[in-house]
N, C-alpha and C. Protein backbone atom coordinates (compact mmCIF):
# COMPACT_ATOMS: atom_id res chain seq x y z
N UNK A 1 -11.67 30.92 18.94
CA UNK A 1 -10.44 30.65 18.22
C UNK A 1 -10.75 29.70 17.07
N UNK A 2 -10.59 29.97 15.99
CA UNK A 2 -10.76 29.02 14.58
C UNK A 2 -10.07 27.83 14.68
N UNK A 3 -10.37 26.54 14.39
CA UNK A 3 -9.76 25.02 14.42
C UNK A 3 -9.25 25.30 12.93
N UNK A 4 -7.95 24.99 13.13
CA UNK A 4 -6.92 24.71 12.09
C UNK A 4 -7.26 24.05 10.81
N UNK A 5 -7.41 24.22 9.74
CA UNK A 5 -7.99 23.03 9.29
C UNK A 5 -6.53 21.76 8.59
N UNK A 6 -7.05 20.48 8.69
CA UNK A 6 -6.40 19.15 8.63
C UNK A 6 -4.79 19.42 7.76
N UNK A 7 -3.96 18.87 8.22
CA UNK A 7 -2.69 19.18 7.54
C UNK A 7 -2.98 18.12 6.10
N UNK A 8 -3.70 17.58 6.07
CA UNK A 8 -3.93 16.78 4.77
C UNK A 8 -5.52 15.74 4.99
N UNK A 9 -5.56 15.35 3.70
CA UNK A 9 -6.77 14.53 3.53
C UNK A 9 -6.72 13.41 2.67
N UNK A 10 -8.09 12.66 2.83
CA UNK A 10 -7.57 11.33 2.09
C UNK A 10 -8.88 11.17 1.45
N UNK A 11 -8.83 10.44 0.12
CA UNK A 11 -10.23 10.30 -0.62
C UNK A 11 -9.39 9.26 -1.56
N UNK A 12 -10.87 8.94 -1.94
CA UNK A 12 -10.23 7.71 -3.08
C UNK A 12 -9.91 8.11 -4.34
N UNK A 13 -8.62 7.75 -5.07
CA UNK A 13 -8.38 8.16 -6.05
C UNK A 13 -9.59 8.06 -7.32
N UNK A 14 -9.42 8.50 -8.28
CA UNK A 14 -10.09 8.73 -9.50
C UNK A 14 -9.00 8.82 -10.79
N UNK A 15 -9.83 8.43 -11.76
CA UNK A 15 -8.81 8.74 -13.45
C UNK A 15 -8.03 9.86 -13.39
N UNK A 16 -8.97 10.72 -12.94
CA UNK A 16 -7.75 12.08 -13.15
C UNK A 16 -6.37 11.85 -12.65
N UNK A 17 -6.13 10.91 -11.39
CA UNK A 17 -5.08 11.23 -10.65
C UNK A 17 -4.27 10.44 -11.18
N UNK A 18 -4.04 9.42 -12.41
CA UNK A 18 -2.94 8.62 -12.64
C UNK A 18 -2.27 8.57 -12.48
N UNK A 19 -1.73 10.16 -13.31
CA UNK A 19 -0.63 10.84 -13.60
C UNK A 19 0.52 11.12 -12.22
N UNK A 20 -0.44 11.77 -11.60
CA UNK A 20 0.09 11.85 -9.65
C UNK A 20 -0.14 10.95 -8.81
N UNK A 21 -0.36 9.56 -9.59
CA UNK A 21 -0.08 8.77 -8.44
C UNK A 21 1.27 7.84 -9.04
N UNK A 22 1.08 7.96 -10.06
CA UNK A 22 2.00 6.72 -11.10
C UNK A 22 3.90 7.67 -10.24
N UNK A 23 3.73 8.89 -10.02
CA UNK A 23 4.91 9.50 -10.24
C UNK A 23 5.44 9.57 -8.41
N UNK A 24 3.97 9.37 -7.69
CA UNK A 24 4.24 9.62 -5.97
C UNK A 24 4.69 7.89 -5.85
N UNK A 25 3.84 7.30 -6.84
CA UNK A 25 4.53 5.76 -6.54
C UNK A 25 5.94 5.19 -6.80
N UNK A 26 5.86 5.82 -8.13
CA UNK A 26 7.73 5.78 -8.44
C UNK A 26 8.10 6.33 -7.32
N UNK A 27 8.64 7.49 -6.85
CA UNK A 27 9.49 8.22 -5.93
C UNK A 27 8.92 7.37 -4.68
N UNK A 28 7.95 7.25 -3.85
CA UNK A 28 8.25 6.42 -2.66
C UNK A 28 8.82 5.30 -2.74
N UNK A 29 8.52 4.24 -4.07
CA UNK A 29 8.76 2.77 -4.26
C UNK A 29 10.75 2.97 -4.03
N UNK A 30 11.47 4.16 -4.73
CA UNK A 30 12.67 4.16 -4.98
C UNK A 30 13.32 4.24 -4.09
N UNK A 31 12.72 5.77 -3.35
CA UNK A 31 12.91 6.41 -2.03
C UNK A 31 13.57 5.21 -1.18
N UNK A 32 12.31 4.28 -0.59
CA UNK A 32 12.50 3.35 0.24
C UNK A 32 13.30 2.16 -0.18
N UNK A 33 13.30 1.57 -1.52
CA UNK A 33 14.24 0.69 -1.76
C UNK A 33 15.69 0.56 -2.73
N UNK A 34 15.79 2.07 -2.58
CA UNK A 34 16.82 1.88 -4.04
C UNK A 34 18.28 1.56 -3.33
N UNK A 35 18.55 1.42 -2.10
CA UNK A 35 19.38 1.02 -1.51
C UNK A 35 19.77 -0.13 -1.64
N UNK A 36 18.74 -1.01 -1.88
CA UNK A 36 18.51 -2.63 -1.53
C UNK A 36 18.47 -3.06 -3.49
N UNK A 37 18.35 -2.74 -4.57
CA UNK A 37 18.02 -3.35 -5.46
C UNK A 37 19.43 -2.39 -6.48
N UNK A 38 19.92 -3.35 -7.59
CA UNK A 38 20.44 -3.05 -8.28
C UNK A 38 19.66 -1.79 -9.56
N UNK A 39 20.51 -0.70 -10.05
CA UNK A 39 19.35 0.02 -11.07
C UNK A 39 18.58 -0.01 -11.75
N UNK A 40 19.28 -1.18 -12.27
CA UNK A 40 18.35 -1.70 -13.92
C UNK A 40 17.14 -2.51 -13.08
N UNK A 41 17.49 -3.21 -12.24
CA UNK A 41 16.33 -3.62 -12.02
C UNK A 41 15.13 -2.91 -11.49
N UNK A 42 16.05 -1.75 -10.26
CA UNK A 42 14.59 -1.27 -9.63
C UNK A 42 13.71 -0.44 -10.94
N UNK A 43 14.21 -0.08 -12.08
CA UNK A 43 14.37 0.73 -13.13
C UNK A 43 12.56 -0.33 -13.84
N UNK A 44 13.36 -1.65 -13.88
CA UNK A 44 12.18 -2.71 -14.39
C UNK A 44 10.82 -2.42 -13.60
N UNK A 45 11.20 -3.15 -12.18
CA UNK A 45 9.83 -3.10 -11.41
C UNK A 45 9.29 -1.71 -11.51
N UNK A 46 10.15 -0.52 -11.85
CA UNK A 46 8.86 0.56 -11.75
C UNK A 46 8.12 0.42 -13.14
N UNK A 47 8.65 0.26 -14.20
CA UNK A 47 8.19 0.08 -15.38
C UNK A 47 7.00 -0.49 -15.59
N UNK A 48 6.91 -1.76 -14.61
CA UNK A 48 5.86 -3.02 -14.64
C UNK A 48 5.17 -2.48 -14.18
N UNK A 49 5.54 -1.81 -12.68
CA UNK A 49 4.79 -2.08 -11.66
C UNK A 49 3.83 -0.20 -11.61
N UNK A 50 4.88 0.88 -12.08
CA UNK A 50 4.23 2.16 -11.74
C UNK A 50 3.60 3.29 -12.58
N UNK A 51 4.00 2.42 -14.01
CA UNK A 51 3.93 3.13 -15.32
C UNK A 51 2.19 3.95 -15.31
N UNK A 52 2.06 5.67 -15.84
CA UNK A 52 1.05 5.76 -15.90
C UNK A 52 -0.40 4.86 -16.39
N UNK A 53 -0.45 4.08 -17.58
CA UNK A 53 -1.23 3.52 -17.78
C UNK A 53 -1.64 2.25 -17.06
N UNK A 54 -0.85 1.80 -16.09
CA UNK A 54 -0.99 1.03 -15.49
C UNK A 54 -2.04 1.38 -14.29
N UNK A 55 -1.23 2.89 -13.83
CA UNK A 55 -2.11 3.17 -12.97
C UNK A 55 -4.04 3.55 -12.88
N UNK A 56 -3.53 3.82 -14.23
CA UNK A 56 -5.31 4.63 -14.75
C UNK A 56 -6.10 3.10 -15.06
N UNK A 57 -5.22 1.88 -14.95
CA UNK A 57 -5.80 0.29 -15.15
C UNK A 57 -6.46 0.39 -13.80
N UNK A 58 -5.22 0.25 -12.75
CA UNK A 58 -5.70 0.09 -11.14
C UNK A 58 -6.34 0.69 -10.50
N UNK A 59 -6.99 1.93 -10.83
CA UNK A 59 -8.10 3.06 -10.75
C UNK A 59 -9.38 2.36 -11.12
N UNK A 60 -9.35 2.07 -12.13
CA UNK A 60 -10.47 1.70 -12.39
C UNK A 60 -10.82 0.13 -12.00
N UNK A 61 -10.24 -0.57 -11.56
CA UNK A 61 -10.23 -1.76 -11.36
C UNK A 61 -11.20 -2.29 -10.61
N UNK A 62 -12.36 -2.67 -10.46
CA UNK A 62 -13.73 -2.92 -9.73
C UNK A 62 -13.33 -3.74 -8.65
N UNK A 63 -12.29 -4.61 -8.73
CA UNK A 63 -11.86 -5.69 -7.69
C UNK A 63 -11.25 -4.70 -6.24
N UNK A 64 -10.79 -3.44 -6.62
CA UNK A 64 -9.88 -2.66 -5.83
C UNK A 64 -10.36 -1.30 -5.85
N UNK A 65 -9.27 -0.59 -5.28
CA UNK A 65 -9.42 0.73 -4.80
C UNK A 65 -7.80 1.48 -3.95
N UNK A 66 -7.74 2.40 -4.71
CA UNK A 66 -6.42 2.94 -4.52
C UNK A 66 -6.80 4.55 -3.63
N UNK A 67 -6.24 4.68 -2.06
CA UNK A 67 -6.03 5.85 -1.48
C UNK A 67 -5.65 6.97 -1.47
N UNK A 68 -6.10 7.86 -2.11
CA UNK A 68 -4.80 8.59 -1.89
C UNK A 68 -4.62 10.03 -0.85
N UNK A 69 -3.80 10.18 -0.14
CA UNK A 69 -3.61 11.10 0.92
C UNK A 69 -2.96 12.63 0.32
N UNK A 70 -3.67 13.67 0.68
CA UNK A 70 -2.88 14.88 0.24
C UNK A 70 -2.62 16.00 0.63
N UNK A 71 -1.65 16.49 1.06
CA UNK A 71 -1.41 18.15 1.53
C UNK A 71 -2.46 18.93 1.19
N UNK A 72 -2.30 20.10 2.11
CA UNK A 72 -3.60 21.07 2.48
C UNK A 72 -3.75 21.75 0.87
N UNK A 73 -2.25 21.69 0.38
CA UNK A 73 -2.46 22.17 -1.04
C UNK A 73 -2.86 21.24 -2.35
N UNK A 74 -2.84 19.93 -1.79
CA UNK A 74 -3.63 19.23 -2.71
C UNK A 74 -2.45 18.19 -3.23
N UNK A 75 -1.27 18.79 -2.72
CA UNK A 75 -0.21 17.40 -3.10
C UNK A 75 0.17 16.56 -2.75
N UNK A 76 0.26 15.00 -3.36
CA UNK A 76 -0.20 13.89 -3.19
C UNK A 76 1.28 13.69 -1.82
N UNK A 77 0.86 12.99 -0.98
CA UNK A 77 1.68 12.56 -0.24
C UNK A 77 1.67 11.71 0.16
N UNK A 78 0.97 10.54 0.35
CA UNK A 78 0.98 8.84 0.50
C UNK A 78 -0.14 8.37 -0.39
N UNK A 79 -0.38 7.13 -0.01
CA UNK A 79 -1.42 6.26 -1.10
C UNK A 79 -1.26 4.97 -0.40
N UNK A 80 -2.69 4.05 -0.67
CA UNK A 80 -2.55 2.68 -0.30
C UNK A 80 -3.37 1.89 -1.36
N UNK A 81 -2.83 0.59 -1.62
CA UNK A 81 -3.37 0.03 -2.73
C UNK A 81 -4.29 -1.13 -2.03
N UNK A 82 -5.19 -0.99 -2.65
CA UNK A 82 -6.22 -2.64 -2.03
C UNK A 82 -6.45 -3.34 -3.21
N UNK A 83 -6.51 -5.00 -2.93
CA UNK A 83 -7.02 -4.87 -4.54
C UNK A 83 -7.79 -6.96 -3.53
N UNK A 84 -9.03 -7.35 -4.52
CA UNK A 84 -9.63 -8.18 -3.87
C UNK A 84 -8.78 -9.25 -4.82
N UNK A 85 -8.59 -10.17 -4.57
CA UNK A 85 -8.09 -11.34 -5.60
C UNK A 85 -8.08 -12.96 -4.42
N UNK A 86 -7.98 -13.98 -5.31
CA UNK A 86 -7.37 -15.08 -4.80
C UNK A 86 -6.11 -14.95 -3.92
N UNK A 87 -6.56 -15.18 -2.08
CA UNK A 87 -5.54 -15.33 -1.29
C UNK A 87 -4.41 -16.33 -1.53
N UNK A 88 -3.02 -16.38 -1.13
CA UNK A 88 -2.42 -17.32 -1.16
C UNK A 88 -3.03 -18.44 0.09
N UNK A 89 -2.54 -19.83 -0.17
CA UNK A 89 -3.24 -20.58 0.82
C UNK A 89 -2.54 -20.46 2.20
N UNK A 90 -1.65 -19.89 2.57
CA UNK A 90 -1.55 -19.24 3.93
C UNK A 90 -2.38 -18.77 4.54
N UNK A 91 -2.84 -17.63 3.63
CA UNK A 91 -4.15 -16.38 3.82
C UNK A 91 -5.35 -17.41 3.84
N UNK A 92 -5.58 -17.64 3.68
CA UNK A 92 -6.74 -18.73 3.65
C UNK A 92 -7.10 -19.57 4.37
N UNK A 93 -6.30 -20.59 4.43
CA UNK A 93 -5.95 -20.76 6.20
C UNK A 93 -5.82 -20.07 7.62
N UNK A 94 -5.53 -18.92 7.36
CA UNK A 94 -5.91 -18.58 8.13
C UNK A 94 -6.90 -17.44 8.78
N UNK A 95 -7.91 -17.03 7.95
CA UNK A 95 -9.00 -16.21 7.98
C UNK A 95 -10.10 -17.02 7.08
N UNK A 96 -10.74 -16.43 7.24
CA UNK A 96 -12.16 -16.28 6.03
C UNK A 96 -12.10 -15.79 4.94
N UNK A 97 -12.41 -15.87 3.85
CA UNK A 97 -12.64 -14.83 2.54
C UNK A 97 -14.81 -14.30 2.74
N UNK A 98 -14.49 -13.26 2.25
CA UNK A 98 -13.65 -12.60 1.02
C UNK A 98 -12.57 -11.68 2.02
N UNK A 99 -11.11 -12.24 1.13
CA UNK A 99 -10.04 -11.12 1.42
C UNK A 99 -9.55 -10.20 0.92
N UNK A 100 -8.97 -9.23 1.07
CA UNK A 100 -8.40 -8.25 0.46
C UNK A 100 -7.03 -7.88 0.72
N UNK A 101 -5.83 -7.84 -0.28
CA UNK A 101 -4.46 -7.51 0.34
C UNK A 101 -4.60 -5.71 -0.02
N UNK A 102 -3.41 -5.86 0.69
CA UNK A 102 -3.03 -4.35 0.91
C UNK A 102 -1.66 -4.51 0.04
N UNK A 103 -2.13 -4.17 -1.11
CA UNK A 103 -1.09 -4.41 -2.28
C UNK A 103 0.15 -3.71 -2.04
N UNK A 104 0.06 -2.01 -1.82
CA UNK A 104 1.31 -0.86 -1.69
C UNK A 104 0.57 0.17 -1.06
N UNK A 105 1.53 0.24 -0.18
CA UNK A 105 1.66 1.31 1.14
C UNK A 105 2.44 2.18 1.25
N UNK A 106 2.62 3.63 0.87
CA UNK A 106 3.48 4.30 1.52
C UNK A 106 3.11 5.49 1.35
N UNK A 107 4.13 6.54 2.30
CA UNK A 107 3.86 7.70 2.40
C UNK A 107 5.23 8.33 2.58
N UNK A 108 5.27 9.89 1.32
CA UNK A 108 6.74 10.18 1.46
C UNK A 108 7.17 10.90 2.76
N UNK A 109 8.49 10.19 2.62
CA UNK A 109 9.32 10.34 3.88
C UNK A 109 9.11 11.74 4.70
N UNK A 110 9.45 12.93 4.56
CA UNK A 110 8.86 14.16 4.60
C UNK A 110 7.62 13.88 5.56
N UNK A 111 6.49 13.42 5.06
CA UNK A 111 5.41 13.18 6.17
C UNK A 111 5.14 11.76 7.08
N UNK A 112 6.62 11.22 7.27
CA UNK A 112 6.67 10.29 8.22
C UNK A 112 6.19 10.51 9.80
N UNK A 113 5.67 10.13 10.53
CA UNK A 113 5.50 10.73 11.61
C UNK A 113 4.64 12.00 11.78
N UNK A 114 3.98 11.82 10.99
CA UNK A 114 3.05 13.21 11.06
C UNK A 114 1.26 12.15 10.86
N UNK A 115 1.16 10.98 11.39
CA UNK A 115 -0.18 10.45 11.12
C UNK A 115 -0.70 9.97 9.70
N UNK A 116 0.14 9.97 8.55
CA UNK A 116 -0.61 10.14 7.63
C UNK A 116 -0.43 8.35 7.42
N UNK A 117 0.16 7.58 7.67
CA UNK A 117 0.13 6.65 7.63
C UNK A 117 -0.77 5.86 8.15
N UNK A 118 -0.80 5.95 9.60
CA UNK A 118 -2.37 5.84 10.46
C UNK A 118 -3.39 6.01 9.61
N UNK A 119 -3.31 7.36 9.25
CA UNK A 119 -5.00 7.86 9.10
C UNK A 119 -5.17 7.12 7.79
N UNK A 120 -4.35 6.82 6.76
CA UNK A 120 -4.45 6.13 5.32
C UNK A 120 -4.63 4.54 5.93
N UNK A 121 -4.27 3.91 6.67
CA UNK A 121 -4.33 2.66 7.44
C UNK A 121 -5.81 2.45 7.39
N UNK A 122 -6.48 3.43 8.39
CA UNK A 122 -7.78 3.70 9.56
C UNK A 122 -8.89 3.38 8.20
N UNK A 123 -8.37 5.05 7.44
CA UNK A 123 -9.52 4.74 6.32
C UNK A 123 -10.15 3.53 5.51
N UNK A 124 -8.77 2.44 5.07
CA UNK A 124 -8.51 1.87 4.59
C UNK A 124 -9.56 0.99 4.77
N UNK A 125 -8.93 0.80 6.36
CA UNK A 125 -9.76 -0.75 7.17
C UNK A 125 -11.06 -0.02 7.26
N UNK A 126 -11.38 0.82 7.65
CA UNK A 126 -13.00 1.13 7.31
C UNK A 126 -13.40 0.75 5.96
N UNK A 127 -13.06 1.09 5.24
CA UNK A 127 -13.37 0.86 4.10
C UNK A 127 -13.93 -0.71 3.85
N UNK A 128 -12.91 -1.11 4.14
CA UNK A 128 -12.76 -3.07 3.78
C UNK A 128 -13.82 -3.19 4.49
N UNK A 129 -13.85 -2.95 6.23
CA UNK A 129 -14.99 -3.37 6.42
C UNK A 129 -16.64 -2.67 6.65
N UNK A 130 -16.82 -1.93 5.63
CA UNK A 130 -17.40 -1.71 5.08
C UNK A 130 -18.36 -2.57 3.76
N UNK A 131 -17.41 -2.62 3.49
CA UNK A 131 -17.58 -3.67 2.18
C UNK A 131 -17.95 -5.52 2.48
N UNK A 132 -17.62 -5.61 3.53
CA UNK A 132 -17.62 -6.74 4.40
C UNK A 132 -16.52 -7.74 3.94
N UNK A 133 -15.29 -7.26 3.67
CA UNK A 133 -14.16 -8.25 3.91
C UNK A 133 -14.33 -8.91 5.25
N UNK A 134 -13.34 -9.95 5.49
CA UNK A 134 -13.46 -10.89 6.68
C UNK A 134 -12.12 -11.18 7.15
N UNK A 135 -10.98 -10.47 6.26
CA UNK A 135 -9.67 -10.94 6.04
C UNK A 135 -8.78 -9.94 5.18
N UNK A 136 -7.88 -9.07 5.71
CA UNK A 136 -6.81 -8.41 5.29
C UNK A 136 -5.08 -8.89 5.31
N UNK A 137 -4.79 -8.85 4.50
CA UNK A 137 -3.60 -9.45 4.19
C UNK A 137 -2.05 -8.62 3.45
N UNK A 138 -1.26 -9.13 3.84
CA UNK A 138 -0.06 -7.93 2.61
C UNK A 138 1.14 -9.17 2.93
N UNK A 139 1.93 -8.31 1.65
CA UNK A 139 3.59 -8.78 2.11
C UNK A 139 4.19 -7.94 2.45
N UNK A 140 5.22 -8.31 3.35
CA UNK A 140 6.52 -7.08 3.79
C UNK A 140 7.91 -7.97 3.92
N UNK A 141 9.00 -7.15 3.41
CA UNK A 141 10.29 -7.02 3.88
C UNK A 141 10.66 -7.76 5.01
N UNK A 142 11.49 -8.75 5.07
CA UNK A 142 11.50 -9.06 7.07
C UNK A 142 12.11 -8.05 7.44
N UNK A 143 13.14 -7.08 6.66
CA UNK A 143 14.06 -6.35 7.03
C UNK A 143 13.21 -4.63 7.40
N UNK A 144 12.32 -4.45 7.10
CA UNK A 144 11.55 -3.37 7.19
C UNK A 144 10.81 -3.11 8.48
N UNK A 145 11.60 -3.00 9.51
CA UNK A 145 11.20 -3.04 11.00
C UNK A 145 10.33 -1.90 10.97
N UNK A 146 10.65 -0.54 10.49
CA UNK A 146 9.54 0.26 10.56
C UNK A 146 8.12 -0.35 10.13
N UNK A 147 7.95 -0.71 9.01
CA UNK A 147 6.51 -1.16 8.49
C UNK A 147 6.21 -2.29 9.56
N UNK A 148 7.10 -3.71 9.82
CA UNK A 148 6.88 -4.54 10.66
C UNK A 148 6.31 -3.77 12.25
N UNK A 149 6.74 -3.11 12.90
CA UNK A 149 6.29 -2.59 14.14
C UNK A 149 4.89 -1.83 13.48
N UNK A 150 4.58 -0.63 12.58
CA UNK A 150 3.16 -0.58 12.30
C UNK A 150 1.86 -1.65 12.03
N UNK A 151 2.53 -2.73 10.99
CA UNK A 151 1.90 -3.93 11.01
C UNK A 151 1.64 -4.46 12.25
N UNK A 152 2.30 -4.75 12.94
CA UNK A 152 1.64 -5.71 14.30
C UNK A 152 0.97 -4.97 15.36
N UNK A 153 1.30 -3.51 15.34
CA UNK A 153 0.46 -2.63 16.24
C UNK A 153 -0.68 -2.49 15.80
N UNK A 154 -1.32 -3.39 14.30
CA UNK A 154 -2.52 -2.83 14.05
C UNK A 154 -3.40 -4.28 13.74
N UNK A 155 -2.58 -5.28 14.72
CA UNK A 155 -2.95 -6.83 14.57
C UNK A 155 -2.68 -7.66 13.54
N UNK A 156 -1.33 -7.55 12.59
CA UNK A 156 -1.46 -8.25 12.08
C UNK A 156 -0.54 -9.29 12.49
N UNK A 157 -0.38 -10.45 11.78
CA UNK A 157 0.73 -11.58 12.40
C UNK A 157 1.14 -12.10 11.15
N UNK A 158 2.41 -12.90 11.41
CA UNK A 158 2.49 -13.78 10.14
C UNK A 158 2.02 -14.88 9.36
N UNK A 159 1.87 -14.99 8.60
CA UNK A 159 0.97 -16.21 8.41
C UNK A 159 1.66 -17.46 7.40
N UNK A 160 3.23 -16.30 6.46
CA UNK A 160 3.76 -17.27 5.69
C UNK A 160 4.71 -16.62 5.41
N UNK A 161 5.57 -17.15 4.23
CA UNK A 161 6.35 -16.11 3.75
C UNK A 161 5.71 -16.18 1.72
N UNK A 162 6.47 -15.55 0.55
CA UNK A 162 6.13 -15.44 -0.46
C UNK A 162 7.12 -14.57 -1.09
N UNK A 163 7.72 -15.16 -2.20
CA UNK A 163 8.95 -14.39 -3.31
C UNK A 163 8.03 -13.26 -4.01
N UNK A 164 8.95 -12.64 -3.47
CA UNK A 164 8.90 -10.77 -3.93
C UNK A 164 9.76 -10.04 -4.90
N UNK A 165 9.77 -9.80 -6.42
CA UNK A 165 10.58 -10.02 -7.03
C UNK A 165 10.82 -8.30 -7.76
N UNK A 166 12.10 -8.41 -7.85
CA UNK A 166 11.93 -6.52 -8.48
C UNK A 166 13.25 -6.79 -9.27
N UNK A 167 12.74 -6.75 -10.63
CA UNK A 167 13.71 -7.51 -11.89
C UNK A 167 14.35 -8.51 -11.51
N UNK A 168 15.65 -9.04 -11.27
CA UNK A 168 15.98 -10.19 -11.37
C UNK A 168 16.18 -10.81 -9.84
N UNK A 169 16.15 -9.46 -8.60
CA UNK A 169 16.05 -10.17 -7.53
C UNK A 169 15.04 -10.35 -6.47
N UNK A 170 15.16 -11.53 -5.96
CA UNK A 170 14.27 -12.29 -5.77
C UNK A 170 14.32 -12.58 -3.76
N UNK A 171 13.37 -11.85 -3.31
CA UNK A 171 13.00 -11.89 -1.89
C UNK A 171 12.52 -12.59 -1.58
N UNK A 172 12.36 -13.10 -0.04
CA UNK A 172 11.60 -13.31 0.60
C UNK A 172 10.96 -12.45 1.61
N UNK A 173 10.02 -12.30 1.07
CA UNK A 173 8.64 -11.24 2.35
C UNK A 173 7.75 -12.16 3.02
N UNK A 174 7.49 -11.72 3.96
CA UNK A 174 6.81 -11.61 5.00
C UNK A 174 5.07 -11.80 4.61
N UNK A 175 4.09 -12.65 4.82
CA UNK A 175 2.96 -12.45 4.76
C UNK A 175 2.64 -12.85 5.82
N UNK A 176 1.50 -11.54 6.07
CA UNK A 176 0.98 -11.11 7.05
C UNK A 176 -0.58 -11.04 6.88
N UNK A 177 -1.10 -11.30 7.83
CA UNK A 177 -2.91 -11.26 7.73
C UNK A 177 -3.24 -11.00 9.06
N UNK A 178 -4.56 -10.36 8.95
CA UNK A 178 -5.02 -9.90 10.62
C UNK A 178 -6.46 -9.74 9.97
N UNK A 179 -7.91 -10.36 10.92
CA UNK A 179 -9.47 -10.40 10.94
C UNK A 179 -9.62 -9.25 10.78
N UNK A 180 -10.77 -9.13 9.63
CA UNK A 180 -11.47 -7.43 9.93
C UNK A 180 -12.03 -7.82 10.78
């Protein structure tokens, strides 16, 4: 009997993909928060935050490395952002460097519950430690119990909080760190 092959795959993005990631990032970033943020603003943070050229910046970015996950037909369906920088002193305190946050995480809704989150997770942390990080880190939502229950099932804890800002309003998230 022939083994199925994988309902999707994951490899690290490249230049080519700007274009399809700048546009899977808009639509998840909205998807998940356009409930919570006024228009104009969420309208800003994608501007800043998802605009193609920005993305073909964060592609190439030597400090980082962007995931991306894709249907059997090749269409993009999650992504995770890493990028190495100066921890906040929470993060620092409480691990080792060199650290790495887990800048943006998601995967569209559609393939919730189908692993792809896991397996973009799994890769991820191989990856890091690979590279020999010592220390993974992110912010989250307090209100984002879904991401919060994945986060701690995969060790992470809190370590602080940190203003999270998407045009003029202004959060408090969650930072979180867990040992490679």
């Amino acid at each position: 009997m022939p083994i199925a092959p994988p309902p999707f795959t994951i490899r690290r993005a490249i230049p080519a993909d700007a274009a399809r990631l700048s546009e899977l990032m808009s639509t998840t970033f909205q998807y998940t928060w356009a409930p919570h943020y006024q228009p104009e603003d969420l309208a800003v943070y994608l501007q800043e935050n998802y605009s193609l050229a920005l993305q073909a910046q964060q592609i190439a970015d030597p400090r980082g490395f962007i995931l991306l996950a894709e249907s059997a037909d090749g269409t993009p369906i999650g992504f995770a952002r890493l990028l190495h920088h100066a921890p906040p002193e929470e993060v620092a305190r409480f691990g080792p460097e060199p650290a790495v946050e887990l800048v943006s995480f998601y995967v569209l809704a559609d393939w919730h519950d189908q692993k792809v989150g896991a397996a973009l997770f799994d890769t991820a942390f191989a990856l890091i430690h690979s590279l020999n990080y010592r220390t993974m880190w992110l912010g989250v939502w307090p209100d984002n119990h879904r991401a919060l229950k994945f986060y701690r099932a995969r060790g992470f804890v809190q370590v602080g909080t940190h203003a999270f800002a998407v045009g003029t309003q202004v959060d408090d998230d969650l930072v979180m760190a867990r040992a490679v």
